[in-house]
Protein backbone atom coordinates (compact mmCIF):
# COMPACT_ATOMS: atom_id res chain seq x y z
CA UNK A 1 -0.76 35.11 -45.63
CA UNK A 2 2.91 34.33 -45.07
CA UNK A 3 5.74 36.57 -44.24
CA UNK A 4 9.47 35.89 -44.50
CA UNK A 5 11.88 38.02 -42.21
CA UNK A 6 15.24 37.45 -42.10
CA UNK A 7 15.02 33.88 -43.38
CA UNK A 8 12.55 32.79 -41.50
CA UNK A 9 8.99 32.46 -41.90
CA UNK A 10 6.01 33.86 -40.19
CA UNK A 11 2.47 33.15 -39.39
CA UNK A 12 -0.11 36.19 -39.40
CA UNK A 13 0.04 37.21 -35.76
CA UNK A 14 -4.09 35.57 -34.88
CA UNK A 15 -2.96 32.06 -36.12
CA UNK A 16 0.20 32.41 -33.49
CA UNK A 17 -1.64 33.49 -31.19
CA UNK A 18 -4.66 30.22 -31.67
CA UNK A 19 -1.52 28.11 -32.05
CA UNK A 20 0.02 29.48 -28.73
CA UNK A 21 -3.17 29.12 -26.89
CA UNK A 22 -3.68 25.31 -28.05
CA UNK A 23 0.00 25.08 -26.77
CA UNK A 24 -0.80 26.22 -23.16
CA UNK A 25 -4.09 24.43 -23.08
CA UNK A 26 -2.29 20.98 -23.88
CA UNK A 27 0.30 22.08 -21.75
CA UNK A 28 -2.01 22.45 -19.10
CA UNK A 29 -3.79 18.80 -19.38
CA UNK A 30 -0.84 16.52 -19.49
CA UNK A 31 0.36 18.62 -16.13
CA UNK A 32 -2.74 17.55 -14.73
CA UNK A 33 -2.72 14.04 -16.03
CA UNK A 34 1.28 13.81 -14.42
CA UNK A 35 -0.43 14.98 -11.26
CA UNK A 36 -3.26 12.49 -11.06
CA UNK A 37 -0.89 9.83 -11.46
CA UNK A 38 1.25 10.80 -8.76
CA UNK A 39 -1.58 10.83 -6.16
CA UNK A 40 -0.15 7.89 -3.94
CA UNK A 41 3.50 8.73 -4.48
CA UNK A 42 5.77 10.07 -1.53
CA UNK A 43 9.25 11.84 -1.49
CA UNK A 44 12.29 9.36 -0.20
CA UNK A 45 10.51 6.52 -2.58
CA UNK A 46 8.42 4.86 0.55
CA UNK A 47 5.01 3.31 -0.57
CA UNK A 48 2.56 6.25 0.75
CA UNK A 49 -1.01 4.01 0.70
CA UNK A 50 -3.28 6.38 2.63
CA UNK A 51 -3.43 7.34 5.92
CA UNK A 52 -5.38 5.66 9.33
CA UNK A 53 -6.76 7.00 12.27
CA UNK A 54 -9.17 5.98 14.36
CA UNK A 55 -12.90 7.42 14.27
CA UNK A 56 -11.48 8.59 10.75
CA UNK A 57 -14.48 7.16 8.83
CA UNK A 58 -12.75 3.41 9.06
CA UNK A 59 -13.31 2.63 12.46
CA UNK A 60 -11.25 1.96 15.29
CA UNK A 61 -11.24 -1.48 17.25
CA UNK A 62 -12.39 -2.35 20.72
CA UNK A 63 -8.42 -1.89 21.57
CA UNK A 64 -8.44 1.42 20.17
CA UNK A 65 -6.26 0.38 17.37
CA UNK A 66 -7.00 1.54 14.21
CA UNK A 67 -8.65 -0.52 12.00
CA UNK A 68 -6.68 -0.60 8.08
CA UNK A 69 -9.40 -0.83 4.77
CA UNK A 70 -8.54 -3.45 2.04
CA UNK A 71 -8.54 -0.05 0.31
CA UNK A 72 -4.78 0.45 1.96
CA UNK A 73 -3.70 -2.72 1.69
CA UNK A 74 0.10 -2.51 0.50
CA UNK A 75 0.64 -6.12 -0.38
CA UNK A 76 -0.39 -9.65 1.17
CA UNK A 77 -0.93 -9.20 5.16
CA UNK A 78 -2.54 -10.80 8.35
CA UNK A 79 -3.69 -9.39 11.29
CA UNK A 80 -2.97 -11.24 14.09
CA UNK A 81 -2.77 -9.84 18.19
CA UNK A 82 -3.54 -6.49 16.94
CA UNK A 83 -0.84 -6.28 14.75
CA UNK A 84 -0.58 -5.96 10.76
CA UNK A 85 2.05 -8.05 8.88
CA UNK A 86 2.85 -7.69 6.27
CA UNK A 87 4.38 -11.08 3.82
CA UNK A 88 8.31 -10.32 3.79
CA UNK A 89 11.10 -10.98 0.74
CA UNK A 90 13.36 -13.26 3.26
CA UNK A 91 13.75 -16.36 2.26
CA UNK A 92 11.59 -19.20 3.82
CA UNK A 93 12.75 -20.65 7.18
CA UNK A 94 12.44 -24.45 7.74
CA UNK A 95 10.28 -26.20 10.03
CA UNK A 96 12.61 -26.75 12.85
CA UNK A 97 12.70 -22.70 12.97
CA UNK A 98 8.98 -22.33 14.41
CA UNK A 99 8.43 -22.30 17.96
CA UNK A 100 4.41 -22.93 18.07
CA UNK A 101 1.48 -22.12 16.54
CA UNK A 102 0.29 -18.53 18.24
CA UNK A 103 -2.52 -17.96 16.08
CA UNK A 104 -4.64 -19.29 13.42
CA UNK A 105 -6.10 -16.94 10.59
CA UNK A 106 -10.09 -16.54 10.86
CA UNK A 107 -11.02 -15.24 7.63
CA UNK A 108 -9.82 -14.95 4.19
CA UNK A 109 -10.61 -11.29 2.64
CA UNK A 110 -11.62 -11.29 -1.04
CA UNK A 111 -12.98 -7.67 -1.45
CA UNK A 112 -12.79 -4.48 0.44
CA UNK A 113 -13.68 -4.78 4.02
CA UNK A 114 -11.69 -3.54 7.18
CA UNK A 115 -9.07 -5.92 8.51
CA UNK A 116 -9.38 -7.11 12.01
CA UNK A 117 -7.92 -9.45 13.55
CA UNK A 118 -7.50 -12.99 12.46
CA UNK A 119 -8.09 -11.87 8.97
CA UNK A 120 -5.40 -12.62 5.90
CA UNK A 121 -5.84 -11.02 1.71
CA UNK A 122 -3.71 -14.03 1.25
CA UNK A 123 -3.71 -16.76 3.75
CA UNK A 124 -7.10 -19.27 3.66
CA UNK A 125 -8.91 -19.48 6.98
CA UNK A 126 -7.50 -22.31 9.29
CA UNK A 127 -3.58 -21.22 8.33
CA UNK A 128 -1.86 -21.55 11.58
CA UNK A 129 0.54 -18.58 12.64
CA UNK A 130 3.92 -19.35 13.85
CA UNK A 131 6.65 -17.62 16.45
CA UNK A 132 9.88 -17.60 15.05
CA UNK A 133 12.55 -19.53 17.46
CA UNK A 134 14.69 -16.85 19.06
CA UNK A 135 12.61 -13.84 17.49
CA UNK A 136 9.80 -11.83 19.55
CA UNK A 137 6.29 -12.07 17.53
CA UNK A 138 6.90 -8.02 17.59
CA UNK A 139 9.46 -8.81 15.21
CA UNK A 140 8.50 -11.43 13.23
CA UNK A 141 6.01 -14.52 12.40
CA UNK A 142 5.87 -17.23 9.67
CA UNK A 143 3.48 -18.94 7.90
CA UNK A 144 2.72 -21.68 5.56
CA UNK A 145 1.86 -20.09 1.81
CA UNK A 146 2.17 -21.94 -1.07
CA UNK A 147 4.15 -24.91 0.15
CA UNK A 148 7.13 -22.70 2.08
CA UNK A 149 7.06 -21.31 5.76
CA UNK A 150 7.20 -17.89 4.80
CA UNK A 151 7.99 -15.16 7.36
CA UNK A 152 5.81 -12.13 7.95
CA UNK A 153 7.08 -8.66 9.31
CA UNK A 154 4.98 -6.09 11.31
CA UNK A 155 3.33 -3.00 9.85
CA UNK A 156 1.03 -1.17 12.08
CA UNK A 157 1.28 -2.03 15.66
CA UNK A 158 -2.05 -1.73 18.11
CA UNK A 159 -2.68 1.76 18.97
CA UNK A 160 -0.71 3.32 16.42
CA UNK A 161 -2.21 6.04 14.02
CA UNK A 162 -1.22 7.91 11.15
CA UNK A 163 0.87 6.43 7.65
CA UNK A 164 1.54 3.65 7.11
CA UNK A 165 4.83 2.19 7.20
């Protein structure tokens, strides 16, 4: 039965209260859904990916660095000296920039597996690693992907724990 009161009309006070209960039980779901989704996210808008330490379950190396799942991977990267790079958005540099092949990669990963080093998610095994003339490899390396020397920028340096950058 419906009441009007002042204009307005009313349900019978157990169908407002089934209606108010379906309200906070939705309610409820889509706040956890919002939640889920924001799992990975991190204040200040850096890419949070997980976090590494060694003897944490992943490993460490025989440097004591720690050693980085595909499961973190944050975008196409090669481990080369110890070191993670990750594939900059410079521009390419030209072949009169590289100094000398440092490295080659070893290994092409295709499905989860720890990164060590010598191994690429995007570079096929037998891509040589350059130095950059005038840069330190702790700054920068370059490599030949898809037809362009493309230049690579450190992530995780040997020894380091915790986020990633």
């Amino acid at each position: 039965m419906r009441t009007w009161c002042h204009g307005r009309r009313h349900l019978p006070p157990e169908r407002g209260r089934r209606y108010a209960m379906a309200g906070i039980v939705l309610g409820v779901f889509a706040l956890t859904l919002a939640l889920a989704g924001c799992g990975g996210a991190q204040a200040g808008g850096g890419e949070r990916v997980g976090s590494v330490s060694p003897g944490a379950g992943q490993g460490a190396g025989e440097d004591g660095a720690a050693a980085v799942s595909s499961a973190n991977w944050i975008g196409p990267l090669v481990k080369i000296q110890g070191t993670i790079y990750l594939l900059s958005d410079e521009p390419p540099v030209t072949e009169d920039r590289l100094a000398g092949v440092i490295a080659r990669v070893e290994r092409k990963l295709d499905h989860e597996q720890d990164v060590q080093d010598g191994d690429s998610n995007f570079l096929d095994a037998g891509t040589p690693i350059y130095a950059l003339q005038g840069v330190d490899v702790a700054e920068a390396v370059a490599a030949e992907y898809q037809g362009r020397f493309v230049v690579l920028r450190p992530n995780l340096h040997p020894g380091e724990t915790g986020t990633l950058r």
